[in-house]
Each structure stands twice: as C-alpha cells, then as structure tokens.
N, C-alpha and C. Protein backbone atom coordinates (compact mmCIF):
# COMPACT_ATOMS: atom_id res chain seq x y z
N UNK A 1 13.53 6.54 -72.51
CA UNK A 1 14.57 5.54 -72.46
C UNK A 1 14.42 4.64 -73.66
N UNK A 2 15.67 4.31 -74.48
CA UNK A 2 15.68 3.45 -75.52
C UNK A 2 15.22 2.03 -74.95
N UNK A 3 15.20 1.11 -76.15
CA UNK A 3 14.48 -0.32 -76.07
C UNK A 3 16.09 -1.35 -75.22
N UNK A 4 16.93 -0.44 -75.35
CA UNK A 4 18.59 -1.40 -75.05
C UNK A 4 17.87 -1.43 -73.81
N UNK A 5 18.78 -2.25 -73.03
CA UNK A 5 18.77 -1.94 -71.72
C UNK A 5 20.58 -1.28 -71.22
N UNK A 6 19.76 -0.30 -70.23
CA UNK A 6 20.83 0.56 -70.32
C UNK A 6 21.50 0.00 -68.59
N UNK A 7 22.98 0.62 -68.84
CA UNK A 7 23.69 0.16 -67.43
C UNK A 7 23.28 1.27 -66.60
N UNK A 8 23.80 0.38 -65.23
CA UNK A 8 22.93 1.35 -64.19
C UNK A 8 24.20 2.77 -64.25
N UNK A 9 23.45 4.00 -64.34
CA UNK A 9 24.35 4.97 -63.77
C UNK A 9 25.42 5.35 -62.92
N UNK A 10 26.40 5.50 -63.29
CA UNK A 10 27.70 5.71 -62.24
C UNK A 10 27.36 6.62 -60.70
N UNK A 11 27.67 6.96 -59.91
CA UNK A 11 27.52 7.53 -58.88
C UNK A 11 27.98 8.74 -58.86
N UNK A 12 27.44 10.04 -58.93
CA UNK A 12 28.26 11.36 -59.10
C UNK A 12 28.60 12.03 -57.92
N UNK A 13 29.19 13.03 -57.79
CA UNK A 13 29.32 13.44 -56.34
C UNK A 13 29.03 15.09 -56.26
N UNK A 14 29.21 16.00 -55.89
CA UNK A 14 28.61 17.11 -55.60
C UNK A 14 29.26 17.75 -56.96
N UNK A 15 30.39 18.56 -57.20
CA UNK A 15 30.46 19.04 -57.96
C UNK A 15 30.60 18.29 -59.44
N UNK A 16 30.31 17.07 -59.82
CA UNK A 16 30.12 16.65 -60.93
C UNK A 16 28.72 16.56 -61.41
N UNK A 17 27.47 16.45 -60.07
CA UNK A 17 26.23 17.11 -60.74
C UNK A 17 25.88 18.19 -60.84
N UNK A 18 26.61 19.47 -60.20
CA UNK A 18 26.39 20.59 -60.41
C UNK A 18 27.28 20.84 -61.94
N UNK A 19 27.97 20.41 -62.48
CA UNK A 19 28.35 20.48 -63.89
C UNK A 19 27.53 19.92 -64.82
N UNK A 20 27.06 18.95 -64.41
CA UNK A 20 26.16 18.22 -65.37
C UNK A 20 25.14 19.13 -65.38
N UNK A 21 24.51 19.84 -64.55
CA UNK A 21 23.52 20.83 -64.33
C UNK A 21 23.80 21.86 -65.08
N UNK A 22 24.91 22.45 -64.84
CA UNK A 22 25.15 23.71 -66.16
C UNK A 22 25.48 22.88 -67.48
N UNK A 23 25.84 22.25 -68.00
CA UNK A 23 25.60 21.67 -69.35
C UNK A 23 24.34 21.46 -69.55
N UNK A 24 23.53 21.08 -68.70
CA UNK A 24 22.04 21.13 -68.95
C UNK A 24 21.26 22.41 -69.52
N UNK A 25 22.04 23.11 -68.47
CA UNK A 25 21.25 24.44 -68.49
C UNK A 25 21.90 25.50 -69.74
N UNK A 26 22.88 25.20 -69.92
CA UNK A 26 23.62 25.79 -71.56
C UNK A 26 24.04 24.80 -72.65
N UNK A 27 24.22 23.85 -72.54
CA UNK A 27 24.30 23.13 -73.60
C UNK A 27 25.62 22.58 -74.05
N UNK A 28 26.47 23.39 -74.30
CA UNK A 28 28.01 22.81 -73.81
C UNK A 28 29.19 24.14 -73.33
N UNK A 29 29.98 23.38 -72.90
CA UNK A 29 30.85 24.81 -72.25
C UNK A 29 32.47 23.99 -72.00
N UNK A 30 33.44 24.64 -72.39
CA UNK A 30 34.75 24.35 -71.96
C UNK A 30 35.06 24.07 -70.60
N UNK A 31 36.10 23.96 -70.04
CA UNK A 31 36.81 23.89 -68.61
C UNK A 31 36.37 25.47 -67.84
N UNK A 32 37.35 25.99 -68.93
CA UNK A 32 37.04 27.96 -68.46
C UNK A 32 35.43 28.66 -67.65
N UNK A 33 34.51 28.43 -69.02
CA UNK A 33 33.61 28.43 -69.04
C UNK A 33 32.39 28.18 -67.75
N UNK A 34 32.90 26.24 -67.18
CA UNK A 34 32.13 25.92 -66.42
C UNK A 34 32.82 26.39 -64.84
N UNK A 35 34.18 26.41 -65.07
CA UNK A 35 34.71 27.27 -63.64
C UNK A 35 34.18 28.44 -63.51
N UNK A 36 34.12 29.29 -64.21
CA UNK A 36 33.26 30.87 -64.20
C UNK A 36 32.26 30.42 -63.55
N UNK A 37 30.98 29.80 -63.61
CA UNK A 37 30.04 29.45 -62.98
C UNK A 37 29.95 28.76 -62.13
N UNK A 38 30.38 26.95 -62.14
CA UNK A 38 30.17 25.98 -61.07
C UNK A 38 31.70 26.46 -60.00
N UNK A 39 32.76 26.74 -60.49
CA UNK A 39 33.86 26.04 -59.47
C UNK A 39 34.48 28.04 -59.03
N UNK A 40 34.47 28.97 -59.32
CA UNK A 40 34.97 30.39 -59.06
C UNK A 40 33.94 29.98 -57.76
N UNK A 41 32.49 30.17 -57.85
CA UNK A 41 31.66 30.28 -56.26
C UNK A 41 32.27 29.45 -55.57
N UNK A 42 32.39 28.85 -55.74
CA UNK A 42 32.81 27.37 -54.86
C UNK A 42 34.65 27.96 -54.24
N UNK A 43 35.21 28.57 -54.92
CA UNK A 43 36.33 28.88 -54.49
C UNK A 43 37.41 27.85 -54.69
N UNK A 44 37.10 27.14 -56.01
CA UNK A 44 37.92 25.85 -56.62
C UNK A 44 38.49 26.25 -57.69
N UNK A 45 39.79 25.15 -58.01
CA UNK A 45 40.61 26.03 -59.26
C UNK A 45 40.35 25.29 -60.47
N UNK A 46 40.53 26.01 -61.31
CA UNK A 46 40.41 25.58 -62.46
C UNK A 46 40.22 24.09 -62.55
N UNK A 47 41.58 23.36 -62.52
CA UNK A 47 42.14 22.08 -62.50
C UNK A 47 40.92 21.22 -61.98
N UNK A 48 40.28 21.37 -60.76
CA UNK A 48 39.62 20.62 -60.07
C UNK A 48 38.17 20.48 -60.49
N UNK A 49 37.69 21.40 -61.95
CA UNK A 49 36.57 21.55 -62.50
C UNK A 49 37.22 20.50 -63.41
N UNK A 50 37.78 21.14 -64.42
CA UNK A 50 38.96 20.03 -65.65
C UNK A 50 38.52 18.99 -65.37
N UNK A 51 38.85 18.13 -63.81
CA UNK A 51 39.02 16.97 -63.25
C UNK A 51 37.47 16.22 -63.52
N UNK A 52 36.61 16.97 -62.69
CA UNK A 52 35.38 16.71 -62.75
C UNK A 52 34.29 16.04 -64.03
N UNK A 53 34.95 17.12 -64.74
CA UNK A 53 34.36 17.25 -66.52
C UNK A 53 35.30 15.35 -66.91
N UNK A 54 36.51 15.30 -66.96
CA UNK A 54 37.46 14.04 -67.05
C UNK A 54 36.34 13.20 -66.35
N UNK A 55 36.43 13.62 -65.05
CA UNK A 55 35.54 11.91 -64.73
C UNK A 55 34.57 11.83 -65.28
N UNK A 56 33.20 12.91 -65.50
CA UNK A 56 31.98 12.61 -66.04
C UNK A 56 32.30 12.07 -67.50
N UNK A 57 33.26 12.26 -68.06
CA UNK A 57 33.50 11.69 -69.51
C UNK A 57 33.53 10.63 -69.60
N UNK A 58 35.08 9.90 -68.43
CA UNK A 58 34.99 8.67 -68.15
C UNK A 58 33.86 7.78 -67.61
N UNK A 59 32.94 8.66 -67.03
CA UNK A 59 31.83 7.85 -66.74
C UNK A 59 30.43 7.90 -67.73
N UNK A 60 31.24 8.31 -68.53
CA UNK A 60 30.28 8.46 -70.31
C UNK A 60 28.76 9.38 -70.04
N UNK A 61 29.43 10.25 -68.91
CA UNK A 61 27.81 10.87 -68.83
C UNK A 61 28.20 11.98 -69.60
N UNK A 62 29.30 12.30 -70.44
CA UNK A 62 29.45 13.60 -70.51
C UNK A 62 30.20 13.22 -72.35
N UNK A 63 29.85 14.20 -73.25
CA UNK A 63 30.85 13.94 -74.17
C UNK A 63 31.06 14.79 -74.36
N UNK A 64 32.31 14.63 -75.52
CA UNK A 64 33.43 16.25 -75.62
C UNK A 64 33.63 16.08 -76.95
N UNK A 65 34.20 17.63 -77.72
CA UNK A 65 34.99 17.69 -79.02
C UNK A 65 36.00 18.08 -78.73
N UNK A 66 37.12 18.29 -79.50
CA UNK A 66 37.94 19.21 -79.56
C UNK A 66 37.82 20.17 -80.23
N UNK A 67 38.03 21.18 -79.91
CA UNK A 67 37.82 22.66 -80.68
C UNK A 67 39.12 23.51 -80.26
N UNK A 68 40.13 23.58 -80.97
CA UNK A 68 41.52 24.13 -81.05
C UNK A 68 41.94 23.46 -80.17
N UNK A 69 42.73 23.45 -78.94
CA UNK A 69 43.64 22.68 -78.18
C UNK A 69 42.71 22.83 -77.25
N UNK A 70 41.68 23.29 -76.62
CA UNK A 70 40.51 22.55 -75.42
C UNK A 70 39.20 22.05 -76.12
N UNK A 71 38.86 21.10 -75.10
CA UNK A 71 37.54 20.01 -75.25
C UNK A 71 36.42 20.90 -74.57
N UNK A 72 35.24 20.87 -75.80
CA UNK A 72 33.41 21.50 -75.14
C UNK A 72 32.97 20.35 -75.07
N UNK A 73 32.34 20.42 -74.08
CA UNK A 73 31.43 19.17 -73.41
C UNK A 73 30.16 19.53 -73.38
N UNK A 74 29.65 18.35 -73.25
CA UNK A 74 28.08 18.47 -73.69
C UNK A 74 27.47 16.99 -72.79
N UNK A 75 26.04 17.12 -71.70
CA UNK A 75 26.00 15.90 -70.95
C UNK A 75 25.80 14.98 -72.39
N UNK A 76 25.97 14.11 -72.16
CA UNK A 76 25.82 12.56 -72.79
C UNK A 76 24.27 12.21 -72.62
N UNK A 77 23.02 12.63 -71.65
CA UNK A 77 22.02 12.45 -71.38
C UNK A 77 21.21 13.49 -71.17
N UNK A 78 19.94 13.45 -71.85
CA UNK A 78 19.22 14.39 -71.22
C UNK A 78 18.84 14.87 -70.04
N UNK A 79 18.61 15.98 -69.43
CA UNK A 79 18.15 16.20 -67.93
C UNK A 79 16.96 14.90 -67.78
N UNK A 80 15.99 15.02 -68.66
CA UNK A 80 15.09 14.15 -67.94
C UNK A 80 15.02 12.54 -68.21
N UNK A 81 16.06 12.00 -69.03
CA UNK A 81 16.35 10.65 -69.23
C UNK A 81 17.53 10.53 -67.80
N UNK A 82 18.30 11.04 -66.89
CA UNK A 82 18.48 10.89 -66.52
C UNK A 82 18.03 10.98 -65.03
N UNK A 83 17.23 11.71 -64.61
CA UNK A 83 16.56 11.53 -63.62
C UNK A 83 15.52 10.99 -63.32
N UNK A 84 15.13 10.31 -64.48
CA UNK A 84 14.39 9.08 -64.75
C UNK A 84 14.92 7.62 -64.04
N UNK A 85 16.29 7.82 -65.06
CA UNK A 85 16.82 6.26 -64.36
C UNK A 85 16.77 6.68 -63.60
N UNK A 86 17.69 7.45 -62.69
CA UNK A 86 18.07 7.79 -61.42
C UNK A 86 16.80 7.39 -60.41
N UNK A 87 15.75 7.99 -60.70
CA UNK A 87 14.31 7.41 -60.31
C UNK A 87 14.10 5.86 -59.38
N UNK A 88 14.05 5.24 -61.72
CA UNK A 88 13.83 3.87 -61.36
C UNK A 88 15.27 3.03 -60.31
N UNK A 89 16.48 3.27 -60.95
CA UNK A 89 17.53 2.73 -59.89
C UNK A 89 17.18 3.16 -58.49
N UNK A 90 16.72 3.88 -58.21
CA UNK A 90 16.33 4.69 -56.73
C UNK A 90 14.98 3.31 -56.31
N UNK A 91 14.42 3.21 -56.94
CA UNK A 91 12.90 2.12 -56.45
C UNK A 91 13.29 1.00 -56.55
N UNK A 92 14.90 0.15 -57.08
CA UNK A 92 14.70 -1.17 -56.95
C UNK A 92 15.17 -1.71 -58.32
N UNK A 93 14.89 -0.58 -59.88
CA UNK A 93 15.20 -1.25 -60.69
C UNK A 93 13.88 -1.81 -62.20
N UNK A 94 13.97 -1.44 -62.86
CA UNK A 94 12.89 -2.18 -64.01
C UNK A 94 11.93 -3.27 -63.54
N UNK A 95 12.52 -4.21 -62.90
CA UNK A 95 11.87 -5.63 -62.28
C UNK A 95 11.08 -5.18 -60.94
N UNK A 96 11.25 -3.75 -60.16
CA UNK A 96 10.79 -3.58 -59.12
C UNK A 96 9.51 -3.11 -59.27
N UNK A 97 10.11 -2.15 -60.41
CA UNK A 97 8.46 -1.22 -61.00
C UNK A 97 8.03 -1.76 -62.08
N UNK A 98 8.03 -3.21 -62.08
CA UNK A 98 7.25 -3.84 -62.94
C UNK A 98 6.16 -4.52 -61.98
N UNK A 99 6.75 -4.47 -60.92
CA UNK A 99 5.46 -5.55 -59.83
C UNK A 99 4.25 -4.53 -59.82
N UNK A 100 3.46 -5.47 -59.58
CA UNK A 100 1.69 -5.10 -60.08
C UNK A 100 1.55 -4.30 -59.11
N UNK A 101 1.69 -4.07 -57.39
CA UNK A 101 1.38 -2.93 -56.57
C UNK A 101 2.14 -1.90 -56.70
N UNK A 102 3.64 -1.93 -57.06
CA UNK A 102 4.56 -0.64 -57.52
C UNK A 102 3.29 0.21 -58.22
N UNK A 103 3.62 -0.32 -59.47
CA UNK A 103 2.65 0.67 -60.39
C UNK A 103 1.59 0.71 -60.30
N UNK A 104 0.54 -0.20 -59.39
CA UNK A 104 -0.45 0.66 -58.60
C UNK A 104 -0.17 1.95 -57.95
N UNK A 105 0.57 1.72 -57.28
CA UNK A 105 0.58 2.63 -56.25
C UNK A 105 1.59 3.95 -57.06
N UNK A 106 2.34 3.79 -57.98
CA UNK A 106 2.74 5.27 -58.75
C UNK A 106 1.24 5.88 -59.41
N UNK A 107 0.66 4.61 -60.15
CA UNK A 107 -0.18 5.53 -60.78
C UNK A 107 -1.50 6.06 -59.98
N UNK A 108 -1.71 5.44 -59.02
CA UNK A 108 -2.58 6.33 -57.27
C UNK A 108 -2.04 7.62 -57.48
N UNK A 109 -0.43 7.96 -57.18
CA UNK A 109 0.06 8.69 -56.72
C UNK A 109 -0.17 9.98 -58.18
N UNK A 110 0.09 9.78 -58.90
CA UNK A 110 -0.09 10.83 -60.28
C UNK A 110 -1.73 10.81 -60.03
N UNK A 111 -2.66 9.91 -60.19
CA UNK A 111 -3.43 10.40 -60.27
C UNK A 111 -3.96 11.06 -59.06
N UNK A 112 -3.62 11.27 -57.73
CA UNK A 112 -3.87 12.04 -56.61
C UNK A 112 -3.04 13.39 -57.27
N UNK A 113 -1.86 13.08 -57.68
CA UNK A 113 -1.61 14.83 -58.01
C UNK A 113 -2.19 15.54 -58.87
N UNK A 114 -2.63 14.88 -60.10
CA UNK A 114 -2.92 15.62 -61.23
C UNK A 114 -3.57 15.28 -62.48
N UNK A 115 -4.50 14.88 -62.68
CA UNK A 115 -5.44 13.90 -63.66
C UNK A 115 -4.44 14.25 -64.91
N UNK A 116 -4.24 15.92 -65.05
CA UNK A 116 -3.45 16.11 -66.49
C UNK A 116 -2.46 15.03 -66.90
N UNK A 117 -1.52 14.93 -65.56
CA UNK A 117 -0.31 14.01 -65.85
C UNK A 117 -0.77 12.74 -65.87
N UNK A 118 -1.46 12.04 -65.55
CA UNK A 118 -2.47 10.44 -65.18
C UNK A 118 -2.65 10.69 -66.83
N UNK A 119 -3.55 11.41 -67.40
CA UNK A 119 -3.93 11.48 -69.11
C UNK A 119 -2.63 10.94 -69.84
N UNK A 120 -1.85 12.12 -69.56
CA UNK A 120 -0.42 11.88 -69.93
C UNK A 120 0.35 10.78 -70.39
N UNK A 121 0.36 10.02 -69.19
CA UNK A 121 0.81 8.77 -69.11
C UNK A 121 0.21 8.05 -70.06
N UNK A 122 -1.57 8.12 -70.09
CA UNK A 122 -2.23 6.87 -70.56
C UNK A 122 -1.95 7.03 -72.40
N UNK A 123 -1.72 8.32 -72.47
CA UNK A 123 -1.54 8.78 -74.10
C UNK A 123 0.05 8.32 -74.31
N UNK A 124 1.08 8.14 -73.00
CA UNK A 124 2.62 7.93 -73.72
C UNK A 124 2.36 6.60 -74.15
N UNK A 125 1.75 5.60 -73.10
CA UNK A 125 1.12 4.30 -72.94
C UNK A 125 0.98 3.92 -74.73
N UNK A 126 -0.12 4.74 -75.19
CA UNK A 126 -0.96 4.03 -76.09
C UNK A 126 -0.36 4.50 -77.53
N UNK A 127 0.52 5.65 -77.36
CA UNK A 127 1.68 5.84 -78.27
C UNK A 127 2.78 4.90 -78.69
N UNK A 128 3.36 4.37 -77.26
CA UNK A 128 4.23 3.17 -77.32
C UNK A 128 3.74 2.25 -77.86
N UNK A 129 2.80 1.32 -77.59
CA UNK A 129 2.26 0.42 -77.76
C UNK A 129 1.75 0.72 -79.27
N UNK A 130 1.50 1.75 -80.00
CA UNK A 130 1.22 1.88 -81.05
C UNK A 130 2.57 1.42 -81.95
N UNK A 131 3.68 2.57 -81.65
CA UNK A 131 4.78 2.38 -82.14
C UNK A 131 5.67 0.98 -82.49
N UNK A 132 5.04 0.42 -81.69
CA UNK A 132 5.53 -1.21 -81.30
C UNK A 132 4.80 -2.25 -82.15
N UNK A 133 3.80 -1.91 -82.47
CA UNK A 133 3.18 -2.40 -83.59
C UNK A 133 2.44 -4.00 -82.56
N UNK A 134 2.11 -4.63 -83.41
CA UNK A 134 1.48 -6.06 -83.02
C UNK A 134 2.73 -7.06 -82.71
N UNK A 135 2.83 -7.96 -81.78
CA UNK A 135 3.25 -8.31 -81.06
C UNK A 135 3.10 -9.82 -80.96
C-alpha cells in the first residue's frame, strides 16, 4: 500500500468479484472475453457482464482502453493490495491495527503459523523503515 491514504473500497457483489478474479488471473480481457468465462457458466448475457465491468470502472477498481470500438480492462489493483485492504477494512481500519494488542495478537498469530512468514514481516519492517530514511 502507497504512503496516500487510500479510500475505503467500494462494496462488490458476486459477479463483479468473480471478474475482478479473471482479470487477475489473465490480465486484461474485453466484455466477450470475460462472458466466455465468468457470465456463459453462470447462464448470463453478455450485457449483464458489460454492466458489471461499467460498475467496477465506476468504482475505479477496474481500468479500461479502447482498442477499436470495445474497451480491455485491466483490475485497477493488485490481487494482493486488495485483499489486504479488504483485510484491514475487515478489522476496524489503520487506527484499529495500530492498537498495541491488535498487532500483538496478528503477530502471535503468524508466528504460531510459520516463523518463515514472522522473518518476513520483520525483513518488510526493516526495509520500510530503511526506505524512509531518518525521521
């Protein structure tokens, strides 16, 4: 996550994260494209994928070009910058997981799962804080 502070995430609904999911998973794709995959199973028409892709735009999770007379879309966020916020908005918020037992108790929890990822952390830690210079 950048140094901005970012707005909280719009609210998606079933088939607008399963689109966001195949842009994830390919990178960008037309209307056509993401109906073949997300909206044909589903037994939805065209239009109602179109729609989907429109709102995620409007809700700036999604951006587009034009390329001849249809728009390729591409998410606006990475898979894992967004299920990040999604995360922190899920616990309360920046100010929530800033309180001193929160992040006790996350970093309990990593380090009960997995010392690798506990390392992890302490190296993103001391990267940042590098990057950031003196203070």
């Amino acid at each position: 996550m950048s140094g901005r502070r970012a707005q909280p995430l719009p609210v998606v609904g079933d088939l607008e994260h399963e689109v966001l999911e195949h842009l994830w998973r390919v990178g960008e794709a037309d209307v056509v494209e993401a109906h073949a995959v997300v909206g044909a199973p589903r037994h939805i028409t065209l239009n109602t994928v179109g729609s989907a892709l429109e709102r995620l735009f409007r809700k700036r999770l999604v951006a587009r070009r034009k390329v001849s007379h249809a728009y390729r879309y591409r998410a606006a966020l990475a898979r894992p910058e967004y299920r990040a916020r999604r995360a922190v908005e899920a616990s309360g918020g920046l100010t929530a997981l800033a309180n001193e037992n929160v992040l006790a108790a996350f970093v309990d929890m990593l380090a009960d799962h997995d010392e690798k990822t506990l390392a992890r952390l302490e190296a993103l830690v001391a990267l940042r804080r590098r990057a950031r210079g003196p203070r």
